[in-house]
Protein backbone atom coordinates (compact mmCIF):
# COMPACT_ATOMS: atom_id res chain seq x y z
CA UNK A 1 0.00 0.00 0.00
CA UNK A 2 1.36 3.32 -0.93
CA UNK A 3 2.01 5.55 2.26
CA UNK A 4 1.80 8.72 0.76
CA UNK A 5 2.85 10.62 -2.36
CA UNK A 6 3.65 14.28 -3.13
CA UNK A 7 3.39 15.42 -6.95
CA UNK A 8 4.84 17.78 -8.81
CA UNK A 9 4.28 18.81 -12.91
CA UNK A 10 6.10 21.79 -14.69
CA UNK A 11 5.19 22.49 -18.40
CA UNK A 12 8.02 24.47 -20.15
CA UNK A 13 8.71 25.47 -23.57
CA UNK A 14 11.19 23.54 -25.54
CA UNK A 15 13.21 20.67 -24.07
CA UNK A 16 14.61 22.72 -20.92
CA UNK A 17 14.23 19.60 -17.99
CA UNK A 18 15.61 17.48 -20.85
CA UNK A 19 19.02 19.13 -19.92
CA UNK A 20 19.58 18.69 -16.52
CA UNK A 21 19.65 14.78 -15.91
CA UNK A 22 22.13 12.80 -13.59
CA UNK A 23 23.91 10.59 -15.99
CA UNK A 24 20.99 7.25 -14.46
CA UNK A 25 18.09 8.15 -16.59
CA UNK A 26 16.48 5.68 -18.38
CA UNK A 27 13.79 6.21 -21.31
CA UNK A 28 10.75 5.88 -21.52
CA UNK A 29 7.81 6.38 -24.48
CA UNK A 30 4.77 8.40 -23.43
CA UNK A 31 1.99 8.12 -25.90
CA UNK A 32 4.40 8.13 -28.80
CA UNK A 33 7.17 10.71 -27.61
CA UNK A 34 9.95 10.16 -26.14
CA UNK A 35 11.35 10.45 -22.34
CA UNK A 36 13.48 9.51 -19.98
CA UNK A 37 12.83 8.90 -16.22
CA UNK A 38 14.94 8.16 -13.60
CA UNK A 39 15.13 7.61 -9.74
CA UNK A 40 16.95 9.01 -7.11
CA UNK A 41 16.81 9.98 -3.22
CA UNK A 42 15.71 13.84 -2.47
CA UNK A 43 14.64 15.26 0.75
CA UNK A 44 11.19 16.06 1.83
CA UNK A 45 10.23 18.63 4.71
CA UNK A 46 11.02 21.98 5.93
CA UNK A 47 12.42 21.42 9.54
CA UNK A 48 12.61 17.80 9.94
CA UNK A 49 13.98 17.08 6.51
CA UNK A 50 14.08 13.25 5.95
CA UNK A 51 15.33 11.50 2.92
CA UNK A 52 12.60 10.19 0.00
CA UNK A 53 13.00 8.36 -3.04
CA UNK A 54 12.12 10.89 -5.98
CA UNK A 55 10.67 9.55 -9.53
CA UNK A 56 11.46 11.98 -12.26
CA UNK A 57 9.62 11.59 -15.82
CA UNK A 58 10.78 14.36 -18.50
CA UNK A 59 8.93 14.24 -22.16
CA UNK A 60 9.54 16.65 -25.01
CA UNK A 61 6.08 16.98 -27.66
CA UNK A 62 7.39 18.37 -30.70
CA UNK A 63 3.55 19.05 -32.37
CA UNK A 64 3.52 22.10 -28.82
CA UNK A 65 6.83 22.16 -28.37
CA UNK A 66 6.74 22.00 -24.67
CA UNK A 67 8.52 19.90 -22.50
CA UNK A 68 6.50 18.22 -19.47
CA UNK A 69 8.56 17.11 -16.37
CA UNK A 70 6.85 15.01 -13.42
CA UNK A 71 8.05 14.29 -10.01
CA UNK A 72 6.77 11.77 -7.35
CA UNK A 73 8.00 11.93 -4.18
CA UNK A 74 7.28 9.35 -1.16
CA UNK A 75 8.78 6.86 1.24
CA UNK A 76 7.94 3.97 -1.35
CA UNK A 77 8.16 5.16 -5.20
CA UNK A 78 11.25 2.75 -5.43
CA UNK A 79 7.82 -0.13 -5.18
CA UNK A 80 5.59 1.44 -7.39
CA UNK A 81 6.92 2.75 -9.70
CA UNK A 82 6.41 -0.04 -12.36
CA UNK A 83 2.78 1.04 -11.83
CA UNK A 84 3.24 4.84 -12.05
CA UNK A 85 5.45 4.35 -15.42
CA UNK A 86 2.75 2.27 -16.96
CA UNK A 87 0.02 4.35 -15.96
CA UNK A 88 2.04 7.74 -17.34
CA UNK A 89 3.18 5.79 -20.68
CA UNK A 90 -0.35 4.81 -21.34
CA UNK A 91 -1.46 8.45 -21.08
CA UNK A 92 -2.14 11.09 -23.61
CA UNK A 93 -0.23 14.21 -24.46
CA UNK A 94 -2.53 16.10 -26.24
């Protein structure tokens, strides 16, 4: 069962969050463009800051040119996130 989970989108013009990637991103196709997602630990809290595995998912659509980057954030991502990829690659852009 998933504990909790903070989301986060960001819709840019052009392929801006397609530049700043650790070098462990893998890729991924969202309803026929291309992306790349990849997983790594982040912090979550103001005060009591504790550590949380973060899911990144970055996808450039060249028909609006606008790039669309999604983060989930929660104690168990690492678990789920076979689920959340298949759930966002199964989803339309436009």
């Amino acid at each position: 069962m998933l504990k909790s989970l903070e989301v986060q989108s960001r819709t840019l013009k052009g392929k801006d969050p397609l530049k700043r990637l650790t070098s462990q991103f893998l890729y991924i196709n969202v309803y026929g463009h291309e992306g790349i997602y990849e997983i790594y630990e982040g912090k979550k809290g103001f005060l009591r800051r504790k550590s949380v595995d973060v899911l990144r998912i970055c996808f450039y659509c060249d028909k609006t040119n606008r790039s669309l980057e999604l983060k989930f954030r929660g104690y168990d991502v690492k678990e789920h996130f076979p689920g959340i990829l298949s759930y966002i690659g199964g989803s339309k852009c436009h």
